[in-house]
Protein backbone atom coordinates (compact mmCIF):
# COMPACT_ATOMS: atom_id res chain seq x y z
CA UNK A 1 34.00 245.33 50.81
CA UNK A 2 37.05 246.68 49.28
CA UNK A 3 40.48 244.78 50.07
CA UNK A 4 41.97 248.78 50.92
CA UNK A 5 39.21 249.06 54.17
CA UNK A 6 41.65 249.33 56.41
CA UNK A 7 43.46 251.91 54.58
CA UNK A 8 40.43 254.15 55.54
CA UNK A 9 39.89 256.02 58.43
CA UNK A 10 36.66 254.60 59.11
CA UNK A 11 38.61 251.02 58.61
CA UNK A 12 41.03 252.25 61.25
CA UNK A 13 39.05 253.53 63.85
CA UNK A 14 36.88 249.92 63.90
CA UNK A 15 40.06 248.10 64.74
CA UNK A 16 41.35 250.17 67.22
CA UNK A 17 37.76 250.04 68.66
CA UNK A 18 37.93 245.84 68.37
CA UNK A 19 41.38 245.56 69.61
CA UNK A 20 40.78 248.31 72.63
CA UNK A 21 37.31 245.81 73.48
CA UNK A 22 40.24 243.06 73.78
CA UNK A 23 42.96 244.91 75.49
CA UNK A 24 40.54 245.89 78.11
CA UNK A 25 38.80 242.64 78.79
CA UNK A 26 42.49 240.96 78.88
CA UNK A 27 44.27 243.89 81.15
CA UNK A 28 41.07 243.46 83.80
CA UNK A 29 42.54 239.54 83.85
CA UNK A 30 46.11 240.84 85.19
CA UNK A 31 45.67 244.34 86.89
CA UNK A 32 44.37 243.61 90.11
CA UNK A 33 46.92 241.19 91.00
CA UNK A 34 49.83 243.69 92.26
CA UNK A 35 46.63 245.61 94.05
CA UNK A 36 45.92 242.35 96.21
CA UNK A 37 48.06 242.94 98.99
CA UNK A 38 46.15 246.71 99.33
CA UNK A 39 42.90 245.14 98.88
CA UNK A 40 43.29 242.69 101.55
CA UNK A 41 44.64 245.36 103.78
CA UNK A 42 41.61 247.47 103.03
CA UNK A 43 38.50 245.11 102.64
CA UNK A 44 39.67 243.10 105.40
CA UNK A 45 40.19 239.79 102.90
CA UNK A 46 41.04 236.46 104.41
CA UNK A 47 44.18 235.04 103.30
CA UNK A 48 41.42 232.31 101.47
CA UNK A 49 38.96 234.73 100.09
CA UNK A 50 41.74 236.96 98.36
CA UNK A 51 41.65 234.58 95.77
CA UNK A 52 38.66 235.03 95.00
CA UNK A 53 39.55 238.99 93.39
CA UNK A 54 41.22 237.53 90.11
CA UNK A 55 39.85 234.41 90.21
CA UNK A 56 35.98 235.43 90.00
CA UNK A 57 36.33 237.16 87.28
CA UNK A 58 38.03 234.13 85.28
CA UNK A 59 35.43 231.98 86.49
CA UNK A 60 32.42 233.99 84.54
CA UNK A 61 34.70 234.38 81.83
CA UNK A 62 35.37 231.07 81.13
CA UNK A 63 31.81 230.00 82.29
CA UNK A 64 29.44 232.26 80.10
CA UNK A 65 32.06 232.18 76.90
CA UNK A 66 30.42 229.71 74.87
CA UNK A 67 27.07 231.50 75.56
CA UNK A 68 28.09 234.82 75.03
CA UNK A 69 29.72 233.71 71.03
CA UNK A 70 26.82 231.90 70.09
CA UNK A 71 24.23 234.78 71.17
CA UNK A 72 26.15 236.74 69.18
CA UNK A 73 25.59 235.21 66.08
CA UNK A 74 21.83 234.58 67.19
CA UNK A 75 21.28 238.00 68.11
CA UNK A 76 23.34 240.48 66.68
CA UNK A 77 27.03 241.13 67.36
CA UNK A 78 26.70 245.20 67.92
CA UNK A 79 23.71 244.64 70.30
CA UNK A 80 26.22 241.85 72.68
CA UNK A 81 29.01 244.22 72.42
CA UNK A 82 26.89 246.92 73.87
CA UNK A 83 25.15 244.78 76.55
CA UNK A 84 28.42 243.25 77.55
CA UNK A 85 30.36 246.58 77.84
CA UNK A 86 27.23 247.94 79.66
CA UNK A 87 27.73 245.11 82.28
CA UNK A 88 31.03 245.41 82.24
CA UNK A 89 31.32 249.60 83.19
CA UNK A 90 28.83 249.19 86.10
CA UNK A 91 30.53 246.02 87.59
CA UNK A 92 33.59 248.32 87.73
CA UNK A 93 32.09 251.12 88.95
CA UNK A 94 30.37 248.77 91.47
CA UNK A 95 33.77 247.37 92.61
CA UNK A 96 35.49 250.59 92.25
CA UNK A 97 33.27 252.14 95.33
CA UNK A 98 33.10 248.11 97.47
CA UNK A 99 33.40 248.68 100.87
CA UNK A 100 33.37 245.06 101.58
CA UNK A 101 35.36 241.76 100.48
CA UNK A 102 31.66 240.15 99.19
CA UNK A 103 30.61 243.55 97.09
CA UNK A 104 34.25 243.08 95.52
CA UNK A 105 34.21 239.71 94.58
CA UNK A 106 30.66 239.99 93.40
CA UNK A 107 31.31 243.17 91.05
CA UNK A 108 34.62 241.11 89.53
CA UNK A 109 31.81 237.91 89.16
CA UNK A 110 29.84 240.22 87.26
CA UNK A 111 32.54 242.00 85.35
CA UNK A 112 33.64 238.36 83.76
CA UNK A 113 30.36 238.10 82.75
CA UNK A 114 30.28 241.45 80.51
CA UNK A 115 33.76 240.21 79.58
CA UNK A 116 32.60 236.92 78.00
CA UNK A 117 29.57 238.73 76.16
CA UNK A 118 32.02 241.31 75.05
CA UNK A 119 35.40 239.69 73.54
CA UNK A 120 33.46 237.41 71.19
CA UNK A 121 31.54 239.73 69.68
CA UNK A 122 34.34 242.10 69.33
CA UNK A 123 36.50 239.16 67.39
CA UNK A 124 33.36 238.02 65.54
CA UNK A 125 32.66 241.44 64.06
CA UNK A 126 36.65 241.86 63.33
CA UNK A 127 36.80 238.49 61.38
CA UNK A 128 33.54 239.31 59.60
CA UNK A 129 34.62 243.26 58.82
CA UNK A 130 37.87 242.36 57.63
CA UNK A 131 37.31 239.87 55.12
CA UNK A 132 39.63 240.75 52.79
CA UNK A 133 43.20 239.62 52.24
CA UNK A 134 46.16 241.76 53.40
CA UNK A 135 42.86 243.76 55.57
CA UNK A 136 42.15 240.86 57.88
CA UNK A 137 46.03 239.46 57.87
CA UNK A 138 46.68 242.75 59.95
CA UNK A 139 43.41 242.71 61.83
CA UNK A 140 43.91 239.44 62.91
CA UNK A 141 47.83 240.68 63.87
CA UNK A 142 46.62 243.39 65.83
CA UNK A 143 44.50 241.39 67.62
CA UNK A 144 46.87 238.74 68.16
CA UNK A 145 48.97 241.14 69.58
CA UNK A 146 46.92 243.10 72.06
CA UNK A 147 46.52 239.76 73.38
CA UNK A 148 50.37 238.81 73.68
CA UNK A 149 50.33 242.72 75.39
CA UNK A 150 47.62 242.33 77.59
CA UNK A 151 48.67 240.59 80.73
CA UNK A 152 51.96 242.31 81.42
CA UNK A 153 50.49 245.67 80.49
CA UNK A 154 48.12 244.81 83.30
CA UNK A 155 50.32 243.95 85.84
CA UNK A 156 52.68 247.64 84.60
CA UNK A 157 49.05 249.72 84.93
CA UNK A 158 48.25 248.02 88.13
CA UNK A 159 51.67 248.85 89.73
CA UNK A 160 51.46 252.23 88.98
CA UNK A 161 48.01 252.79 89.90
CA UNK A 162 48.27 250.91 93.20
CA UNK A 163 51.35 252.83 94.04
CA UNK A 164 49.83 256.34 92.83
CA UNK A 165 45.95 256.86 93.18
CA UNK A 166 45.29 254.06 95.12
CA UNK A 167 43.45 250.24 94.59
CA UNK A 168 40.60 251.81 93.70
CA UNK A 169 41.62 253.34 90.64
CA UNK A 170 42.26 249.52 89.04
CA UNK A 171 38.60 249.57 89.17
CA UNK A 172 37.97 253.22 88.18
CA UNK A 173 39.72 253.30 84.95
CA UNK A 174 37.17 251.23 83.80
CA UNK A 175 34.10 252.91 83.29
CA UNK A 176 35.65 255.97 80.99
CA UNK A 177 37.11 253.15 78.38
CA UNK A 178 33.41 251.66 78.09
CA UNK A 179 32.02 254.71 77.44
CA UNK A 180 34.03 255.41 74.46
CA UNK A 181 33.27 251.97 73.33
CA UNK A 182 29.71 252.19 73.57
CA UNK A 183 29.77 255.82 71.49
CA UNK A 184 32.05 254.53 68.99
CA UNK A 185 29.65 251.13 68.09
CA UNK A 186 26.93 252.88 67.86
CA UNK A 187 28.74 254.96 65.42
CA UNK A 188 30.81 252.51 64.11
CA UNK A 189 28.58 249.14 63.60
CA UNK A 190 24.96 249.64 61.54
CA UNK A 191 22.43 248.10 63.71
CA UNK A 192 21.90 244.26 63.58
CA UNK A 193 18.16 244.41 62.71
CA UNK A 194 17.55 240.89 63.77
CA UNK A 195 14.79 240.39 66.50
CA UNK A 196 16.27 239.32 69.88
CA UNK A 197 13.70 235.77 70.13
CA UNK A 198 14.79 233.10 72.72
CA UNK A 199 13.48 230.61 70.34
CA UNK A 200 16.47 230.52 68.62
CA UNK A 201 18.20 229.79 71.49
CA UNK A 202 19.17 226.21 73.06
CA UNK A 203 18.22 227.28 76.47
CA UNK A 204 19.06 223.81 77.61
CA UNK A 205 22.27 223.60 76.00
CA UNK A 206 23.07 227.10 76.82
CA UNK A 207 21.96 225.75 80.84
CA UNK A 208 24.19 222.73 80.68
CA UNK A 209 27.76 224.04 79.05
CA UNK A 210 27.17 227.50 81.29
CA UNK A 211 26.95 224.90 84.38
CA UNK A 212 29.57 222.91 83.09
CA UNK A 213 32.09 225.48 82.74
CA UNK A 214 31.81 227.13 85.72
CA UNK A 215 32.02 224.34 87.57
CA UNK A 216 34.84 223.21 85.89
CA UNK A 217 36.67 226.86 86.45
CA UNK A 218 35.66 226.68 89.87
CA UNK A 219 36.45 223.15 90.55
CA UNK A 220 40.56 223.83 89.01
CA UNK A 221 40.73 227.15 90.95
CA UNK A 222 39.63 225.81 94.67
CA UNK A 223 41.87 222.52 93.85
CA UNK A 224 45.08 223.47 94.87
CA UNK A 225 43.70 224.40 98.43
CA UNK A 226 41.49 221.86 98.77
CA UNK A 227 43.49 218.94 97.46
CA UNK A 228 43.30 217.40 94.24
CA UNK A 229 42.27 214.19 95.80
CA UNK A 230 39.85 215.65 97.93
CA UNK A 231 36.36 214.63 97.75
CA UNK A 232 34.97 218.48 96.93
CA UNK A 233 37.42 218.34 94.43
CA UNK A 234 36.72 215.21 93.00
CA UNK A 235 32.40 215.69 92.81
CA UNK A 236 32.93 219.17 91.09
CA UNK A 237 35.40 217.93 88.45
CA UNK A 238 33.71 215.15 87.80
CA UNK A 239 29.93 216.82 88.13
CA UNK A 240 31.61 219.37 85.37
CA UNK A 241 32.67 216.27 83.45
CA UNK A 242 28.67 214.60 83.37
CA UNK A 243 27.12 218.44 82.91
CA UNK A 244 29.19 218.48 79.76
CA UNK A 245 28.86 215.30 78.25
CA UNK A 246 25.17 216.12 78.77
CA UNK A 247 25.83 219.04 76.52
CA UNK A 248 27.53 217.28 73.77
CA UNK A 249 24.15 214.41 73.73
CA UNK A 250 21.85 217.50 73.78
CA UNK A 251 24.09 218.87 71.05
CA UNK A 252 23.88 216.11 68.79
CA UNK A 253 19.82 215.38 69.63
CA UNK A 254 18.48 219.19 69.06
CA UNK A 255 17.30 220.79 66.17
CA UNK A 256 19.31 224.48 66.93
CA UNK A 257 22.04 223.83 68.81
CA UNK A 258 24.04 226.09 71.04
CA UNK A 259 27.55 224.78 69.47
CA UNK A 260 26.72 223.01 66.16
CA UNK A 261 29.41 219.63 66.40
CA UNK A 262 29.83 220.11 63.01
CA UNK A 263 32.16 223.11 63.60
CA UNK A 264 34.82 220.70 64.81
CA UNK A 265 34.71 219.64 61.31
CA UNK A 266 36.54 222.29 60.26
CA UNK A 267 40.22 221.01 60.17
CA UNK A 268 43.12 222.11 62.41
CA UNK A 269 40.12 224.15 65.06
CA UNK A 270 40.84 221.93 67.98
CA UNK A 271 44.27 221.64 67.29
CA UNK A 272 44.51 225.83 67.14
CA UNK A 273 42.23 225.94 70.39
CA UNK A 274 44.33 223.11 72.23
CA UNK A 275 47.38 224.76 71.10
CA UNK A 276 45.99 227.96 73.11
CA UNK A 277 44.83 226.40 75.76
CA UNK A 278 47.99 224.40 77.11
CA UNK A 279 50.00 227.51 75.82
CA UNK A 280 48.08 229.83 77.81
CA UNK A 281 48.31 227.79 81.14
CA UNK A 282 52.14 228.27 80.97
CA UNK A 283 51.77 232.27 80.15
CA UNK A 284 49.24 233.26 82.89
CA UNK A 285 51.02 231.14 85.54
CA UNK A 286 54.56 232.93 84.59
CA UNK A 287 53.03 236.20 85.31
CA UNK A 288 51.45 234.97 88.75
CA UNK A 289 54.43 233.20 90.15
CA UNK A 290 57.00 236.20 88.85
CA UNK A 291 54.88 238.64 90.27
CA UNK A 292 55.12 236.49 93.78
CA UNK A 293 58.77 236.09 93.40
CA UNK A 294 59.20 239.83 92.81
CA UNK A 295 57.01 241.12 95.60
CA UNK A 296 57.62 237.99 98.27
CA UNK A 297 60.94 237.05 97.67
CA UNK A 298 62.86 240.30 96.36
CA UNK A 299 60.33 242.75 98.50
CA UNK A 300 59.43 245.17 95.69
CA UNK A 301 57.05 247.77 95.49
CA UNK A 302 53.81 247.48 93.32
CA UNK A 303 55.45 250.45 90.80
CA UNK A 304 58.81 248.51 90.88
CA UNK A 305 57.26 245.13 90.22
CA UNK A 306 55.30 246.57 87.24
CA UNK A 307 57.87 248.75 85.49
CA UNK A 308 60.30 245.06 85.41
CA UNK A 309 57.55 243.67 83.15
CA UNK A 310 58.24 246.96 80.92
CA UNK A 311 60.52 244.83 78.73
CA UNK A 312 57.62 242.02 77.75
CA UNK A 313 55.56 244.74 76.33
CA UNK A 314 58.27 245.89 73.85
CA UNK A 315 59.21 242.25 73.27
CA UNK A 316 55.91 241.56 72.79
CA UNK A 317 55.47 244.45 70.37
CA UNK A 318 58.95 242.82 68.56
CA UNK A 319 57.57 239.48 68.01
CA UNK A 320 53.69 240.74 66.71
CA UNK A 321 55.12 243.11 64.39
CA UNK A 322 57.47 240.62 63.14
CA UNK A 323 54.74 237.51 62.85
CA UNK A 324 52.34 238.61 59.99
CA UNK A 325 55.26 238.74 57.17
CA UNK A 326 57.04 235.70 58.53
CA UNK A 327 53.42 233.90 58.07
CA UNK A 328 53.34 235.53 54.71
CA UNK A 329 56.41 233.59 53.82
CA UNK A 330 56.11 230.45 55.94
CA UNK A 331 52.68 229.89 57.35
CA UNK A 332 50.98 229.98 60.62
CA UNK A 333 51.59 226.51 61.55
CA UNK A 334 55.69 227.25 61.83
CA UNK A 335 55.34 230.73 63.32
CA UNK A 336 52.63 228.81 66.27
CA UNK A 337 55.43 226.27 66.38
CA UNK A 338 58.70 228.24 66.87
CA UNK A 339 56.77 230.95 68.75
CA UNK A 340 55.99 228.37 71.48
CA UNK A 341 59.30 227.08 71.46
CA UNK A 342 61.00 230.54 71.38
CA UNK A 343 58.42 231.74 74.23
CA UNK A 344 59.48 227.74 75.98
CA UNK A 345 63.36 228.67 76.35
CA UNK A 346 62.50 232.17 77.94
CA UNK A 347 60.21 230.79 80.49
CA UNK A 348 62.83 228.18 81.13
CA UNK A 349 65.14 230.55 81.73
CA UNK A 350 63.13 232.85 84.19
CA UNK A 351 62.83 229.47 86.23
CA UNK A 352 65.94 229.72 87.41
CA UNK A 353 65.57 232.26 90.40
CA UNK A 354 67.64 233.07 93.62
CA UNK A 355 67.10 234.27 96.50
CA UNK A 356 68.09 238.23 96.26
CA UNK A 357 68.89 237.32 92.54
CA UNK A 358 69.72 240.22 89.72
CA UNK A 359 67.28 241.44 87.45
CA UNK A 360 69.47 242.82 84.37
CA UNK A 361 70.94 238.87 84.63
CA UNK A 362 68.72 237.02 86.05
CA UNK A 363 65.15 237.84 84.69
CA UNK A 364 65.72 240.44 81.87
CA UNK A 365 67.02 237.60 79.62
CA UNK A 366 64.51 235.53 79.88
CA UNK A 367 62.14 238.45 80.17
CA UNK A 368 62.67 239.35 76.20
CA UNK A 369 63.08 236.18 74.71
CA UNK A 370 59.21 234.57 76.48
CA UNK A 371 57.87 237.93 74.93
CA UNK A 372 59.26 237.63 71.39
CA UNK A 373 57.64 234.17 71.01
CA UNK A 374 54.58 235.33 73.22
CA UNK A 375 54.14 237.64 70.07
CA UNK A 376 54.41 235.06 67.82
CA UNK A 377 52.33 232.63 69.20
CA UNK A 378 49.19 234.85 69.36
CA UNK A 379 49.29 236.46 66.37
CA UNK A 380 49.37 233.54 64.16
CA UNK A 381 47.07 231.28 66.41
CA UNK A 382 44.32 234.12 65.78
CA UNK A 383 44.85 233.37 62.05
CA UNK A 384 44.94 229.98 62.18
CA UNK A 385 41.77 229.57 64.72
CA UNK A 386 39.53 231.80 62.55
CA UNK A 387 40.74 229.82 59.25
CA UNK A 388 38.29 227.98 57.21
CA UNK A 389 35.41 229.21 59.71
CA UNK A 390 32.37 230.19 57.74
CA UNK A 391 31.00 233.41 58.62
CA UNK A 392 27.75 232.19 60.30
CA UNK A 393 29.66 230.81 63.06
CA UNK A 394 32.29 233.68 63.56
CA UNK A 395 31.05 234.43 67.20
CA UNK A 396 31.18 231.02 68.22
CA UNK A 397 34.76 230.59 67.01
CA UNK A 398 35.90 233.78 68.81
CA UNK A 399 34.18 231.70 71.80
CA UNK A 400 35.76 228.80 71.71
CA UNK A 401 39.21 230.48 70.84
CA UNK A 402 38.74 232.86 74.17
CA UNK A 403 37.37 229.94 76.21
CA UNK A 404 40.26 228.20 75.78
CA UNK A 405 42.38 230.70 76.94
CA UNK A 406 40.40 231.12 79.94
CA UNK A 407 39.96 227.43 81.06
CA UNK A 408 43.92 227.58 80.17
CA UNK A 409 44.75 230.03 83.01
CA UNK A 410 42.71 227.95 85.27
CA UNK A 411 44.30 224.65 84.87
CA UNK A 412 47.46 226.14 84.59
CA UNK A 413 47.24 228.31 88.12
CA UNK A 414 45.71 225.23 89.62
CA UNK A 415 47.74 222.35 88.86
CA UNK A 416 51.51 224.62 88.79
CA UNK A 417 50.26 226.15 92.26
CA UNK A 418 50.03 222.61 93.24
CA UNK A 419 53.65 222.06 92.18
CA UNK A 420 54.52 224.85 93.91
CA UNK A 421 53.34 224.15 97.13
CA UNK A 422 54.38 220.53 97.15
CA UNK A 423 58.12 221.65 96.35
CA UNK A 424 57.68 224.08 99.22
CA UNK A 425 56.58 222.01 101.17
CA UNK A 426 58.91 219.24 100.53
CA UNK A 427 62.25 221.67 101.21
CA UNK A 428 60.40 223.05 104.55
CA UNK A 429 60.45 219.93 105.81
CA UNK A 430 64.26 219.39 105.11
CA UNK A 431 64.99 222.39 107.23
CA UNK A 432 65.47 224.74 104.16
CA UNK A 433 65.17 228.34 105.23
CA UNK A 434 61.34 229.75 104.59
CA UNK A 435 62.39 232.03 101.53
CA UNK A 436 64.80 229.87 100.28
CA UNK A 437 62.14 227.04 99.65
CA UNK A 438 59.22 229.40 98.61
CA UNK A 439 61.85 230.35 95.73
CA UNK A 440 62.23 226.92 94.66
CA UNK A 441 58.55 226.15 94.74
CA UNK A 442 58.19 229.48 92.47
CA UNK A 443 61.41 228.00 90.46
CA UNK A 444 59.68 224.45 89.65
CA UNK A 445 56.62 226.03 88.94
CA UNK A 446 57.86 228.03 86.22
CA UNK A 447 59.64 224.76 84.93
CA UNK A 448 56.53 223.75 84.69
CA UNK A 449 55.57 226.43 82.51
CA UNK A 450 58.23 226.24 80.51
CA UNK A 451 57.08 222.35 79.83
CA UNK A 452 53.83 223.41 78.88
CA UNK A 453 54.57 226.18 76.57
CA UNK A 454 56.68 223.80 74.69
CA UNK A 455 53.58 221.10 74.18
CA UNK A 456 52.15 223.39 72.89
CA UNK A 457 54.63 223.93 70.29
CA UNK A 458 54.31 220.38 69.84
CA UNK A 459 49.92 220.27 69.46
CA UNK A 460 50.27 223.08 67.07
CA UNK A 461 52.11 221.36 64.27
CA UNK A 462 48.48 219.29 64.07
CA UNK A 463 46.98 222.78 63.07
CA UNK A 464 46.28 224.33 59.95
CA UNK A 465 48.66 226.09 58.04
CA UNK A 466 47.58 229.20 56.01
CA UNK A 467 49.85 231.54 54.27
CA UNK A 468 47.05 234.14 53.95
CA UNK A 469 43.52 235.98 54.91
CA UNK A 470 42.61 235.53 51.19
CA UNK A 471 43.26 231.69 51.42
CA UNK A 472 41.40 232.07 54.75
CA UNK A 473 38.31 233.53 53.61
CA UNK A 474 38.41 230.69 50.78
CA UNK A 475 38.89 227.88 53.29
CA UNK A 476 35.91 229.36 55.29
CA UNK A 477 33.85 229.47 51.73
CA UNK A 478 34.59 225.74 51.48
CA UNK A 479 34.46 224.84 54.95
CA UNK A 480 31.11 226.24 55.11
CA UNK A 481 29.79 224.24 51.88
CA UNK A 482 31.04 221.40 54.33
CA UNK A 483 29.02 221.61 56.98
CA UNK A 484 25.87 222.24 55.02
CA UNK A 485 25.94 219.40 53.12
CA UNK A 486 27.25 216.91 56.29
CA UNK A 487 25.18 218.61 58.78
């Protein structure tokens, strides 16, 4: 392929395709959340079962991941996409038209499902359609970015849509976007001509890391209301634990495994997926508990509440733009670093909230500098994931890249809720007035955040550090000659 692809049209129109597959995945993570207070009022949620709205969705996300990456390497990449974004439209439409809490809950189960088969795929066929220097630098940017844009686009769209057309319409908007995607990869991708056979599969491996991830999803997301020293708590984390373990011995003991261990051979991989991970459960927690404060504390409107997170998308856009030529110069292991760091001090500074506190002073500050490094951090982590992997194994990269982040906002929501509530909690009991402690609960949880997003400025400096795509693809040339000869 010619290094000028995405110079073409043709070239053009497959990454805006890819990146719109991730943008809508992401937004669908973020968009109901300023809707939740019209949903419950609607559907009749209990103050429990509410939860369940975003948090089904990230548990099928998470869970089928893995599965999802590695079919699409088995089975074609175009043919996932399309069943994924199939799923995905008619869970929406399903949820779109729920007249019940359990139709709801069961359409966003389903949607994370489509979601899981889809964003792999999409990343796989982006890593394996730009393989050509200064091409797949900006490919992997414009991914990167999307990603950095996702969440507080989603909580802006789902403002104004609660606010105008009504909760419904967070569901609605769906189905139109998957439409176009389906027309444009059949258009776009040639067919995958490889025969769908479950042979190739590792049905028990794809059984036991399925199993062990949702459980593991669920287990962090119930923890915080059932205690994290509960015994619930305790037999799902640590059933999760044994169902994985059993995945890594089946792993090592079958002839065509589901995730070949041989892929953590490739150096700098965990670090990049750690890196995302811990830097992930600081992100998506900042956006829950500033959404709280905004709504709980400061009484906003759903439009008002998502036009404040206006300013992260343009930072956002600020910091992406601005990552591919300082990893040019540099590298992505120092643009990872001082993105995190950057994104670190803005987080920090967002944790300092007040009761009826100023937004121009108080959270616009902050606001812009989390998004600049937010920018940073994903573009160059995309890079530096998909570095040295051999093309073979794209899908399951994109996987375990987008399981991290999912598994990321899990733990993070579960363990800085728990902070939260136990600062709460503690200032109740000293007589502190209701709102007064419920903003220093938010304010220590978004400390916590801040600590987070800075260890994982810390894990990144163990990952790899590449200047370019073209010394990408040739990392992923010899990477691959690795693992064929070690097994």
């Amino acid at each position: 392929m010619s290094a000028s692809f995405l110079s073409t049209g043709r070239g053009k129109l497959i990454l805006l395709l890819l990146c719109g597959v991730a943008f809508l995945d992401l937004v669908d993570a973020s968009i109901v959340n300023v809707a939740l207070p019209s949903i419950r009022q609607d559907l009749h949620f209990s103050t429990q079962g509410l939860q369940w709205v975003p948090s089904g969705y990230l548990l099928t996300y998470g869970g089928f991941m893995l599965l999802g990456g590695r079919a699409a390497d088995l089975f074609g990449r175009r043919r996932i996409l399309v069943a994924g974004t199939m799923l995905f439209g008619v869970a929406s439409l399903a949820g779109g038209f729920a007249n019940s809490a359990g139709l709801l809950v069961g359409a966003r189960l389903v949607q994370g499902v489509g979601a899981a088969l889809m964003m792999p795929a999409a990343l796989s066929l982006l890593t394996t359609t730009f393989k050509e220097g200064a091409d797949r630098t900006k490919a992997l940017g414009a991914w990167g970015a999307v990603a950095g844009l996702a969440s507080a686009v989603g909580v802006l769209a789902g403002g104004l849509l609660t606010d105008g057309p009504g909760w419904r319409s967070v569901m609605f908007v769906n189905p139109p976007f998957c439409v176009v995607i389906l027309v444009a990869a059949f258009r776009m991708f040639e067919p995958d001509g490889k025969k769908v056979a479950l042979k190739g599969l590792d049905l028990v491996g794809a059984f036991l890391v399925t199993t062990g991830m949702l459980l593991l999803v669920f287990g962090l997301v119930k923890a915080p209301d059932q205690g994290w020293g509960s015994v619930r708590t305790v037999v799902e984390l640590a059933g999760a634990g044994l169902l994985l373990v059993g995945f890594v011995v089946n792993e090592r003991l079958t002839r065509n495994p589901l995730l070949p261990l041989s892929v953590f051979r490739i150096r700098g991989l965990v670090a990049a997926d750690v890196t995302q991970l811990v830097g992930v459960a600081g992100f998506i927690s900042m956006f829950f508990f500033l959404t709280l404060y905004m709504q709980n504390v400061e009484g906003w409107s759903p439009i008002r509440t998502g036009l404040a997170y206006l300013p992260i998308t343009i930072g956002v856009g600020i910091g992406a733009g601005a990552a591919p030529k300082l990893v040019g110069k540099v590298g992505t292991r120092p643009v990872v670093v001082t993105g995190s760091a950057i994104a670190a001090v803005g987080i920090y500074l967002l944790a300092q909230l007040k009761v009826h506190g100023s937004y121009v002073s108080g959270l616009l500050p902050g606001m812009v500098i989390m998004a600049i490094g937010l920018g940073f951090l994903f573009v160059a982590i995309t890079t530096a994931a998909n570095a040295g992997v051999p093309h073979h194994q794209a899908g399951l990269a994109a996987a375990l890249l987008n399981a991290s982040q999912q598994v990321g906002g899990a733990l993070g929501l579960a363990i800085f809720s728990a902070v939260s509530t136990a600062r709460v909690t503690s200032e109740v009991k000293k007589g502190v007035q209701p709102t007064a402690a419920f903003t220093s609960g938010l304010s220590w949880a978004l400390t916590a955040c801040a600590i987070a997003v800075a260890c994982a400025a810390v894990i990144a400096l163990r990952t790899r550090n590449v200047h370019s795509e073209a010394e990408a693809e040739a990392l992923a040339d010899v990477e691959g000659d690795l693992v064929v000869t070690t097994g």
